[in-house]
Protein backbone atom coordinates (compact mmCIF):
# COMPACT_ATOMS: atom_id res chain seq x y z
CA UNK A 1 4.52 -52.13 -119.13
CA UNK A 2 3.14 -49.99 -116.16
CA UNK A 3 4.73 -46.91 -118.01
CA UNK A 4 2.91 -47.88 -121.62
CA UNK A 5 -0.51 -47.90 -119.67
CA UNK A 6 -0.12 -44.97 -117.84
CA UNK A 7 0.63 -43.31 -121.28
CA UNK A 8 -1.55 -44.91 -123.00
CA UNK A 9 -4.71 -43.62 -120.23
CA UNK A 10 -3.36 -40.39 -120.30
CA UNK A 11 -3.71 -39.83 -123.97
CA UNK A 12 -7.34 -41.68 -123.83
CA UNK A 13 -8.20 -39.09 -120.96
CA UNK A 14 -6.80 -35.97 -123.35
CA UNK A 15 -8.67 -37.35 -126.39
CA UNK A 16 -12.14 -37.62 -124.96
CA UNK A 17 -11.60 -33.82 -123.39
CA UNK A 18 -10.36 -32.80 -126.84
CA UNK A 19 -13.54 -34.33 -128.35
CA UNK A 20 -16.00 -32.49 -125.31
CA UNK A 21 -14.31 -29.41 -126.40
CA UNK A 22 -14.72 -30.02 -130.29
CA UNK A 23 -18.25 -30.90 -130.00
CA UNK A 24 -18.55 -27.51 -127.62
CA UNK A 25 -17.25 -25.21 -130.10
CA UNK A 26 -18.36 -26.75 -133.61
CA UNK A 27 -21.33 -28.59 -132.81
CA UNK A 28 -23.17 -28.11 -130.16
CA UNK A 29 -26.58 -29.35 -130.52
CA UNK A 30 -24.65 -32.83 -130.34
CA UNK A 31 -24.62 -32.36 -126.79
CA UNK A 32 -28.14 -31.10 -126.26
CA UNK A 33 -29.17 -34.18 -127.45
CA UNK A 34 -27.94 -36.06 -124.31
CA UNK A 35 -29.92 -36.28 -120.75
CA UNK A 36 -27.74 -35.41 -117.96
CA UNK A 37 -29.10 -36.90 -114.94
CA UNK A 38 -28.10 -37.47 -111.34
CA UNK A 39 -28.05 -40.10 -108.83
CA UNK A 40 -30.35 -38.68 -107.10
CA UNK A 41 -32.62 -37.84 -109.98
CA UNK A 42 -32.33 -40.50 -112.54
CA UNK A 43 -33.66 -39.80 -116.02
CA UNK A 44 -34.44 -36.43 -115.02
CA UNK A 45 -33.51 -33.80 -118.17
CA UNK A 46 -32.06 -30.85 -117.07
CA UNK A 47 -31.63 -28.10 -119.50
CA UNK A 48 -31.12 -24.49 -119.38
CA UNK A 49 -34.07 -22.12 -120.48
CA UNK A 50 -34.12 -20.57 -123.26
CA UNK A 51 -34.09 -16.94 -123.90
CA UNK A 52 -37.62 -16.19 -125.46
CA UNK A 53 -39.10 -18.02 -122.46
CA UNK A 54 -36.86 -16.44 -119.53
CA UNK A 55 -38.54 -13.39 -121.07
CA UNK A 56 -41.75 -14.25 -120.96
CA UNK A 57 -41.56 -15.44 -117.49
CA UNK A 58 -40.53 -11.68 -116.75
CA UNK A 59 -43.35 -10.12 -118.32
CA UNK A 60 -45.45 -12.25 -116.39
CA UNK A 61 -44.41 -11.15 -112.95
CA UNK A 62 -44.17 -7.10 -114.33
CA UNK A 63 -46.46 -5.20 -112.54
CA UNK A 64 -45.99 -2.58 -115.35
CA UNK A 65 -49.93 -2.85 -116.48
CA UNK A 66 -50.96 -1.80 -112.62
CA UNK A 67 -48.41 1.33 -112.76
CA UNK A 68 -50.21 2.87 -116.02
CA UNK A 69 -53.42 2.26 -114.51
CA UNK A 70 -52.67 3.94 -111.05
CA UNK A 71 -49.82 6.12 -111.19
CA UNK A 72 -51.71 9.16 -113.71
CA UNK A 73 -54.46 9.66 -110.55
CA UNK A 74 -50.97 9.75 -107.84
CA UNK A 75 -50.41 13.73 -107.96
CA UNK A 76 -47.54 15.80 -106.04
CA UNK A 77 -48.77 18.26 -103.93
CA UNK A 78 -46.67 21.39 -102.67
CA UNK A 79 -47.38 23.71 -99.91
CA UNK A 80 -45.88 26.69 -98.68
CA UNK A 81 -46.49 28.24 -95.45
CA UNK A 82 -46.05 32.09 -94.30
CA UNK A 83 -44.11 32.48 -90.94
CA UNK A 84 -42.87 35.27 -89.10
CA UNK A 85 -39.44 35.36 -87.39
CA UNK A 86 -37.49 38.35 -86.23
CA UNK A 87 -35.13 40.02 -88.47
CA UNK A 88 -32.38 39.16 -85.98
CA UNK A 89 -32.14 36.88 -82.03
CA UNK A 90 -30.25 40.26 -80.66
CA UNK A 91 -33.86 41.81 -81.05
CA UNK A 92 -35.36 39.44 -78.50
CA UNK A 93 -32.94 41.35 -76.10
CA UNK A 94 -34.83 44.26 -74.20
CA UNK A 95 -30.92 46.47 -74.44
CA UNK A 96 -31.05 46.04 -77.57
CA UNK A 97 -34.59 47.43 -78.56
CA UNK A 98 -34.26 50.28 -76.14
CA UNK A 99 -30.51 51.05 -76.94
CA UNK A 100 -31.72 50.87 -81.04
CA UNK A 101 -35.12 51.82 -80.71
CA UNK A 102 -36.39 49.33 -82.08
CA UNK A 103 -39.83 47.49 -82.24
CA UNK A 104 -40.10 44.62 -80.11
CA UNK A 105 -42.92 43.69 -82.62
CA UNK A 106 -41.03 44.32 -85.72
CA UNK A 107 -40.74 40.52 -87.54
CA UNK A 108 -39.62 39.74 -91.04
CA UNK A 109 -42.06 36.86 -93.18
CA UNK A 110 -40.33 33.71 -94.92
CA UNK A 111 -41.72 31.30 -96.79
CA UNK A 112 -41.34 28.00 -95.68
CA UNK A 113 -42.31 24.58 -98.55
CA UNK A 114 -43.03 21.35 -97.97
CA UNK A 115 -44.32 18.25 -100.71
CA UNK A 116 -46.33 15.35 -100.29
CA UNK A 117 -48.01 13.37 -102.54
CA UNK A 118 -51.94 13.07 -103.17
CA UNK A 119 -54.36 10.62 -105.41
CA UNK A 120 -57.64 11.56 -107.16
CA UNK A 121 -60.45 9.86 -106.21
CA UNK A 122 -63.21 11.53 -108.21
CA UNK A 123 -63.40 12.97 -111.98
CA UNK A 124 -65.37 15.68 -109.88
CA UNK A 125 -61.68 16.89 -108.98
CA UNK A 126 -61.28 15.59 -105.12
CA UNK A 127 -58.39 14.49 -104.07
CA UNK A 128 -57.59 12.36 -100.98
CA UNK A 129 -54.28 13.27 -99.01
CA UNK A 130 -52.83 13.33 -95.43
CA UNK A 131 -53.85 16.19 -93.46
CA UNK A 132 -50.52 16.75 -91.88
CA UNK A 133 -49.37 17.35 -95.64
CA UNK A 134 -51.45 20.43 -95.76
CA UNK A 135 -51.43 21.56 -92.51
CA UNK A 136 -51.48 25.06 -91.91
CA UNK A 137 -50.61 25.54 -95.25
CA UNK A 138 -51.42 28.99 -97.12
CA UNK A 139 -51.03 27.89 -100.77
CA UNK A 140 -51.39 23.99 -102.19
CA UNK A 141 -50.29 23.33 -105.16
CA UNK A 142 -51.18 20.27 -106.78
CA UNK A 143 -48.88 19.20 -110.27
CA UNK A 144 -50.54 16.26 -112.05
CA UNK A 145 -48.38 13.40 -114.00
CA UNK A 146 -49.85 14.83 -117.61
CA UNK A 147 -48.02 18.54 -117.00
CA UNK A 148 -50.93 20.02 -115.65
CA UNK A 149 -51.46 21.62 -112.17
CA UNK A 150 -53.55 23.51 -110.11
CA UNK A 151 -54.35 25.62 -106.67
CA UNK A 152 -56.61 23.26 -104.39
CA UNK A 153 -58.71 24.23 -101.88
CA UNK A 154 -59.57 22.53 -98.94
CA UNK A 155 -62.74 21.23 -98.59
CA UNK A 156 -62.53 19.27 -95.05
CA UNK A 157 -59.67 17.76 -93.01
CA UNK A 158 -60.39 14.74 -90.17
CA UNK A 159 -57.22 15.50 -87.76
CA UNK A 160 -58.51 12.46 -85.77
CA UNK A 161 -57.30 9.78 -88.92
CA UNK A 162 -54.96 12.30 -90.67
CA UNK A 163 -57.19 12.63 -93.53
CA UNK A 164 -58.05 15.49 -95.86
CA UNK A 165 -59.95 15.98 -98.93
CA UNK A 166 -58.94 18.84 -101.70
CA UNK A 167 -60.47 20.05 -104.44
CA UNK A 168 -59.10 20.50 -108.12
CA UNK A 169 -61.17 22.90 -111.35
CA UNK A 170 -59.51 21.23 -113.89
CA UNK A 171 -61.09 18.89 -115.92
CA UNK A 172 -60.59 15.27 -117.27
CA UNK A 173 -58.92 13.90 -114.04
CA UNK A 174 -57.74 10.46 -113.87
CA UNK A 175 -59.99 8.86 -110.90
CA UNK A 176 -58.25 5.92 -108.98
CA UNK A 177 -60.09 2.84 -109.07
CA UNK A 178 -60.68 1.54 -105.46
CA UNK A 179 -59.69 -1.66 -104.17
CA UNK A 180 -61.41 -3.38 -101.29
CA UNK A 181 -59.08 -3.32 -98.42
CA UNK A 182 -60.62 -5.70 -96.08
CA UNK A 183 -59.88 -8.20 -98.45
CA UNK A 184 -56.05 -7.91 -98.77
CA UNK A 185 -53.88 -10.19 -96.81
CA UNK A 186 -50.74 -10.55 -95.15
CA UNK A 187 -48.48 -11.69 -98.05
CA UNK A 188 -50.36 -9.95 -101.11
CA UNK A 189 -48.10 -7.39 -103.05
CA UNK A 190 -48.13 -4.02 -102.07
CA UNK A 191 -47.11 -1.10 -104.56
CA UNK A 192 -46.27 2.56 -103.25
CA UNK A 193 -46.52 5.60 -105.41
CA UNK A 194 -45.37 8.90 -104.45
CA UNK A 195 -43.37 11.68 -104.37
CA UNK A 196 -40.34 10.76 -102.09
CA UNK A 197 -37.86 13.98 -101.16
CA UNK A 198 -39.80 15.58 -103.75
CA UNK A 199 -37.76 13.69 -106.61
CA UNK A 200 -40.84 12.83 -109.23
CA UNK A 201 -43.57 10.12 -109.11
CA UNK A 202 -41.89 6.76 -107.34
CA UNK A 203 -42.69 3.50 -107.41
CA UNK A 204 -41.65 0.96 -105.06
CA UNK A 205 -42.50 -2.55 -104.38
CA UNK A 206 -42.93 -4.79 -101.27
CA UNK A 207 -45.75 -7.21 -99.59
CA UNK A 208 -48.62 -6.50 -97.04
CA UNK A 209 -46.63 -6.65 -93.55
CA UNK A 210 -49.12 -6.39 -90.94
CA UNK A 211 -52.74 -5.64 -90.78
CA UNK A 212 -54.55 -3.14 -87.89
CA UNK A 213 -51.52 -1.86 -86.44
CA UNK A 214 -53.12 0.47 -83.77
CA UNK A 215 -51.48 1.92 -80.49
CA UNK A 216 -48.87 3.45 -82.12
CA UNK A 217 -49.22 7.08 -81.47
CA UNK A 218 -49.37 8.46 -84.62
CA UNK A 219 -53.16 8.99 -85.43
CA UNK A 220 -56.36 9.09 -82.25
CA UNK A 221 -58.11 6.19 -84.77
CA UNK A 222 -55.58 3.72 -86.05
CA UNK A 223 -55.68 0.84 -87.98
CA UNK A 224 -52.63 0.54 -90.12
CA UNK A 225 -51.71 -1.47 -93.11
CA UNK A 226 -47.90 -2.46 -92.49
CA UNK A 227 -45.70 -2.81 -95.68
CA UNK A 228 -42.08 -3.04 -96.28
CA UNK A 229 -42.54 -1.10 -99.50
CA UNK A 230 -40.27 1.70 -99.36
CA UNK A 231 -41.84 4.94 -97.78
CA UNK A 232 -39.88 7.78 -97.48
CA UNK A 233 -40.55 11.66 -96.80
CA UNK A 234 -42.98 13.06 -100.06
CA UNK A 235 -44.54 9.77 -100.31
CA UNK A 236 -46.98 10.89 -96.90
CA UNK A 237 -50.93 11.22 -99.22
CA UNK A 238 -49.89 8.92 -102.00
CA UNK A 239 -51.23 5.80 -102.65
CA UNK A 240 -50.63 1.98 -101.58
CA UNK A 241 -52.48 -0.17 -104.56
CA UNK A 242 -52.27 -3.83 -105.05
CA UNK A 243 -50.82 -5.99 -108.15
CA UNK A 244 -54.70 -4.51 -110.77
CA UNK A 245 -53.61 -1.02 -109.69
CA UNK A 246 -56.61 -0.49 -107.12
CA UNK A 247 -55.92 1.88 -104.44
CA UNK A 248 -55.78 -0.28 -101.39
CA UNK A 249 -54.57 2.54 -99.08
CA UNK A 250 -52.98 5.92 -98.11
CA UNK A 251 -49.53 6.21 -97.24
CA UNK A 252 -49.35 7.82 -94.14
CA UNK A 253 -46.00 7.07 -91.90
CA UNK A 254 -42.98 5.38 -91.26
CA UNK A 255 -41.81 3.71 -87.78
CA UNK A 256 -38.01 4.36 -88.47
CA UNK A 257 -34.76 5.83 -86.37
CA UNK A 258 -33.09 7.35 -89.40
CA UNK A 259 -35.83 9.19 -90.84
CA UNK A 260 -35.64 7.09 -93.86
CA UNK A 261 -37.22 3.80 -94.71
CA UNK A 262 -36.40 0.64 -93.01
CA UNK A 263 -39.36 -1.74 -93.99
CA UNK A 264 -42.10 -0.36 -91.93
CA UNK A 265 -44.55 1.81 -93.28
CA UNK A 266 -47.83 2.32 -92.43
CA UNK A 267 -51.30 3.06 -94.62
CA UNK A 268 -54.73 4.02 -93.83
CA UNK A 269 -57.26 1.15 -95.69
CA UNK A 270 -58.98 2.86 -98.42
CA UNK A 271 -62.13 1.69 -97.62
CA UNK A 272 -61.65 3.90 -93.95
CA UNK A 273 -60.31 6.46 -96.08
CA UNK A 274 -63.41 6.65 -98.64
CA UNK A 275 -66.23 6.51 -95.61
CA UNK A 276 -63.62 9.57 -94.33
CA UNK A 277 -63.83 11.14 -97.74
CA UNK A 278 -67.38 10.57 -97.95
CA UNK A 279 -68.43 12.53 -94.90
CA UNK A 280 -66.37 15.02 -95.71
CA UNK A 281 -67.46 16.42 -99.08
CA UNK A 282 -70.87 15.70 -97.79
CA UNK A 283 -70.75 17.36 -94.34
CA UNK A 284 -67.40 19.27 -94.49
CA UNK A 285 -66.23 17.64 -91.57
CA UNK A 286 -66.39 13.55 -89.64
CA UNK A 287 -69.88 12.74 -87.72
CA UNK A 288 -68.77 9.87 -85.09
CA UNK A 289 -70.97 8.50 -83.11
CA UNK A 290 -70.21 9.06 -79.22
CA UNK A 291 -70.19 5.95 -76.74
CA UNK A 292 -68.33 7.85 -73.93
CA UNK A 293 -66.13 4.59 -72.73
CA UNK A 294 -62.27 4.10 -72.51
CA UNK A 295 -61.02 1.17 -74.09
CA UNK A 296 -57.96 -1.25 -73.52
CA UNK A 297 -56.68 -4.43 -74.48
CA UNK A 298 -57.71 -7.38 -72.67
CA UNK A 299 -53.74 -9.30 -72.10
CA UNK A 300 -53.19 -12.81 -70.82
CA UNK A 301 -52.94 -10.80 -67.45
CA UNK A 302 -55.65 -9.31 -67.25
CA UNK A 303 -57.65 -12.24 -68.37
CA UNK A 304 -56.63 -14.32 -65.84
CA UNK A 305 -57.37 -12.29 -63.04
CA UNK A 306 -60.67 -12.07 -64.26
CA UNK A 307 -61.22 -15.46 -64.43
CA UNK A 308 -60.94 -15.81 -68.32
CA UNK A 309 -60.19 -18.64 -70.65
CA UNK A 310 -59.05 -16.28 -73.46
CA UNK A 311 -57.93 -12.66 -74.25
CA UNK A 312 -60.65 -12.30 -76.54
CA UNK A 313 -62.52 -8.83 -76.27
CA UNK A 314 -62.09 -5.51 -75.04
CA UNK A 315 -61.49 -4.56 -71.31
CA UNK A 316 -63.95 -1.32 -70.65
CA UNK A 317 -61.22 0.91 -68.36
CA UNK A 318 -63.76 3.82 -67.86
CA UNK A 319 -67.09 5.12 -68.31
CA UNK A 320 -67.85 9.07 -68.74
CA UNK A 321 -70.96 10.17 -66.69
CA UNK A 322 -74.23 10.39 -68.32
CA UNK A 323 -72.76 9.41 -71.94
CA UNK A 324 -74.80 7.12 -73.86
CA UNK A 325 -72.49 3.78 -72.85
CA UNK A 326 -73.49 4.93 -68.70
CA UNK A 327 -77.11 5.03 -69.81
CA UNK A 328 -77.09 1.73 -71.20
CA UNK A 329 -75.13 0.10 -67.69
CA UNK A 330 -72.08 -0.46 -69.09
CA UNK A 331 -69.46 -0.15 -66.13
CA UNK A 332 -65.71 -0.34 -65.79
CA UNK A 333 -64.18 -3.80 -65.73
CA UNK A 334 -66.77 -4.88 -68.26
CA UNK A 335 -65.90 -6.66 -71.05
CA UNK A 336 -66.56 -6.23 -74.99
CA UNK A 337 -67.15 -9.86 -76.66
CA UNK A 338 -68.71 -8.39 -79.55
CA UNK A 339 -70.93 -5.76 -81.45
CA UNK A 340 -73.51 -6.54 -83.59
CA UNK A 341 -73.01 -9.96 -83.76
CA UNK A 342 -68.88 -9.66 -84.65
CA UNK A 343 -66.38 -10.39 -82.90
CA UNK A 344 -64.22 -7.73 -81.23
C-alpha cells in the first residue's frame, strides 16, 4: 500500500512539473496571469519589466543631451617647445672639446610636444586653459571638434591659479555655457571632457567629491572641486560641466601615485575661473588686492590654547610691516571670524 502511494505521489509530482513546463513553452501568458507573492510581501505582484520600458528608463538617466551641448566648445590644444641640448654628453667634457676642437657652445635644437585640452568661453574666440599647458610654449595649436584649427596666441596667463586665456581668428566658435559653481554640491554629477594621452575628445563620468580642497601644493590660490571622474594626462584645460552641459569647472590635476587616475581629481570653479578670465582680457594680467598677512588654519589645538569654543576662523600667523592689514592693527595671533559680514 505504502509502495502504491509513493508511486502514485511521484507521478502527481512529475505531472504538475510536466504541466509548468507545457504552459512555459506553449502558453505563456497563462502564467503571467498569476501573482506570485511572498510571505513576507503578501499580495505583492512581482513581474519583470518589460523591454520598451527598461529602455526608456535608460534614456532617462543618458547624459547624451549635455555631451552635444558641451563637448563642440572642449578643444585639444598642442604645444611644442624649442630646446637646446648638446649634440653629444662627451662634449660637456673639457678633453674632449680641446682634444676635437670643438665648441663648448655648440648645441643641437629639438622639438619637444605636449597636449592638453582647452574650452571656449567666448564667440569672440577666447579660450580658457591651464597655464602649465602652455607654458613656455613656442607654438599652440588649438584643433576644434568640427575639423577646424588654429594658432592661438596668448593673451594673459595668472601663474598664481594656473590659469590662461588664448585667443582664436576663426569664426563661429561654439561658446560654453557657464554654470554657477557655488551652487554645485557634494553628490551632484560631474562630467569631464578632454583630451586624455592625446587620444580624441573623452568623456568620463563621476560625482562632485569634495569642495575647496586648498593646501595641497599645487596652485598659491586653491580651492579645488574634487571628483572621481576620470582625469588623466591631456585632460589638464578641459572642462568639468554638470548633468545641462554648463561648464562648472577646469580640470586642472590629479592627486595620484601612478600618474594615472585613481578617483581624485581636482578643478578650478568656473565662476573663479571667469573673474580670472575677466581680468585678463581686460587688463592682460590678475589685479589682487594686497592685505600683507599670513594665514593658517585655526585646529582644535590651537583653539584651545586660545581659549576657544570652536575652530571657526582664521589664525593671523604674521603681519608684513607697513602693509595695509599693519595699518589697520591687525597683529599676529589675531583671529579672522569673518569679512564683510560672512563667515570665514
Amino acid at each position: 500500500m505504502k509502495k502504491i502511494l509513493i508511486r502514485l505521489f511521484d507521478a502527481a509530482i512529475f505531472g504538475l512539473a510536466g504541466a509548468f513546463v507545457f504552459l512555459l513553452i506553449f502558453d505563456p501568458a497563462a502564467l503571467k496571469k498569476h501573482r506570485i507573492t511572498t510571505a513576507s510581501t503578501p499580495g505583492t505582484l512581482i513581474q519583470k519589466a518589460a523591454s520598451q520600458p527598461a529602455r526608456k528608463t535608460l534614456n532617462t538617466l543618458s547624459f547624451a543631451a549635455a555631451i552635444e551641448q558641451a563637448s563642440p566648445s572642449v578643444v585639444n590644444i598642442y604645444t611644442t617647445k624649442i630646446i637646446q641640448r648638446r649634440l653629444n654628453p662627451l662634449l660637456n667634457d673639457p678633453f674632449f672639446q680641446r682634444f676635437f676642437g670643438i665648441n663648448p657652445d655648440l648645441y643641437q635644437q629639438q622639438k619637444q610636444s605636449s597636449l592638453g585640452s582647452g574650452v571656449i568661453v567666448s564667440e569672440k574666440g577666447y579660450v580658457l586653459t591651464n597655464y602649465h599647458v602652455i607654458a613656455d610654449a613656442d607654438e599652440i595649436l588649438v584643433a576644434l571638434g568640427d575639423g577646424r584649427s588654429d594658432s592661438a596666441r596668448i593673451v594673459g596667463v595668472d601663474t598664481e591659479t594656473d590659469l590662461a586665456v588664448l585667443k582664436l581668428s576663426l569664426g563661429r566658435l561654439p561658446a560654453i555655457t557657464f554654470g554657477d559653481s557655488d551652487a554645485i554640491r557634494v553628490g551632484d554629477l560631474a562630467l569631464a571632457i578632454g583630451n586624455p594621452f592625446g587620444v580624441g575628445q573623452t568623456v568620463t563620468m563621476g560625482i562632485i567629491s569634495a569642495l575647496g580642497r586648498h593646501h595641497l601644493g599645487i596652485n598659491t590660490y586653491e580651492n579645488f572641486i574634487q571628483t572621481d571622474a576620470a582625469i588623466n594626462p591631456g585632460n589638464s584645460g578641459g572642462a568639468l560641466v554638470n548633468s545641462n552641459g554648463e561648464l562648472i569647472g577646469i580640470n586642472t590635476a590629479i592627486i595620484s601615485k601612478s600618474g594615472g587616475s585613481q578617483g581624485i581629481g581636482l578643478a578650478i570653479p568656473a565662476n573663479l575661473a571667469a573673474n580670472i578670465m575677466t581680468q585678463i582680457v581686460k587688463h592682460g594680467k590678475v589685479l589682487r588686492g594686497w592685505l600683507g598677512i599670513e594665514v593658517q588654519d585655526l585646529t582644535a589645538e590651537l583653539a584651545e590654547s586660545f581659549g576657544l569654543d570652536s575652530i571657526k576662523g582664521t589664525l593671523i600667523a604674521g603681519v608684513q610691516a607697513h602693509s595695509p592689514a599693519y595699518e589697520m592693527g591687525l597683529l599676529p595671533g589675531d583671529i579672522i571670524t569673518a569679512i564683510n559680514g560672512e563667515e570665514v
